[in-house]
C-alpha atoms as a PDB file:
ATOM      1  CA  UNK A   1       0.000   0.000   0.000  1.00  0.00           C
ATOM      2  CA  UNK A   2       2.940   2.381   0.639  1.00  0.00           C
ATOM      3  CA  UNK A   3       3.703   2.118  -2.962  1.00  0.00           C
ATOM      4  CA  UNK A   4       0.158   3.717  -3.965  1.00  0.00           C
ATOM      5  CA  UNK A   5       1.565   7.361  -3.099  1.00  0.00           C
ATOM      6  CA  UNK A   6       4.623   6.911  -5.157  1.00  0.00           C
ATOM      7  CA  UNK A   7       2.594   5.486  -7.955  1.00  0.00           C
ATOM      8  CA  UNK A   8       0.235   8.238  -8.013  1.00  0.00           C
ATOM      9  CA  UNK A   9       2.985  10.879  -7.680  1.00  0.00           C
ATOM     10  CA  UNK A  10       5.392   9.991 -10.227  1.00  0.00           C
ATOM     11  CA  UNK A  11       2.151   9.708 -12.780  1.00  0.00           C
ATOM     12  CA  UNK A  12       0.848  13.654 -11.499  1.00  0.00           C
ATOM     13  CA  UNK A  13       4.639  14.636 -12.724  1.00  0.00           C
ATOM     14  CA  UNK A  14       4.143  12.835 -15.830  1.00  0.00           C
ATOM     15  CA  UNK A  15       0.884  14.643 -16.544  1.00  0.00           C
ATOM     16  CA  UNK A  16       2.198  18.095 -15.642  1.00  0.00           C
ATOM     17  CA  UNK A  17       5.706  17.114 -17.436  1.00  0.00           C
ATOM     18  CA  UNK A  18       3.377  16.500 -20.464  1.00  0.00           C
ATOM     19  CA  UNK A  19       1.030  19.592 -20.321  1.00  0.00           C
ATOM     20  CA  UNK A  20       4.032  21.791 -19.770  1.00  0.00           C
ATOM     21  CA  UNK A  21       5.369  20.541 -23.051  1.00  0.00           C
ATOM     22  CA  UNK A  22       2.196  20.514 -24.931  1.00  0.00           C
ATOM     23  CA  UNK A  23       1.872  24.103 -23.396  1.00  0.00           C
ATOM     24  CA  UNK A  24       5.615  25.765 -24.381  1.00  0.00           C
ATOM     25  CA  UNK A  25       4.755  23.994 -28.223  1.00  0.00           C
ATOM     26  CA  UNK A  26       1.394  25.507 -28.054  1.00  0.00           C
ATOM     27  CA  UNK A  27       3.112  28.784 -26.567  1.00  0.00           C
ATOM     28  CA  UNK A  28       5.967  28.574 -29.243  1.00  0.00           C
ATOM     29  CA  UNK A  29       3.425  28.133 -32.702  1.00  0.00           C
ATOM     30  CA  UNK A  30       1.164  30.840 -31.520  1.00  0.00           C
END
């Protein structure tokens, strides 16, 4: 069960890692 947090966490930073990027090639076209 004490993996769950970890888990969870290191797929958030994948998420925000991927918006960011999205976001700055968004940012960069426009």
């Amino acid at each position: 069960m004490k993996h769950d947090w970890l888990q969870l966490t290191s797929h958030a930073l994948m998420a925000v890692l991927t918006l960011g990027t999205l976001a700055l090639l968004v940012y960069a076209f426009v």
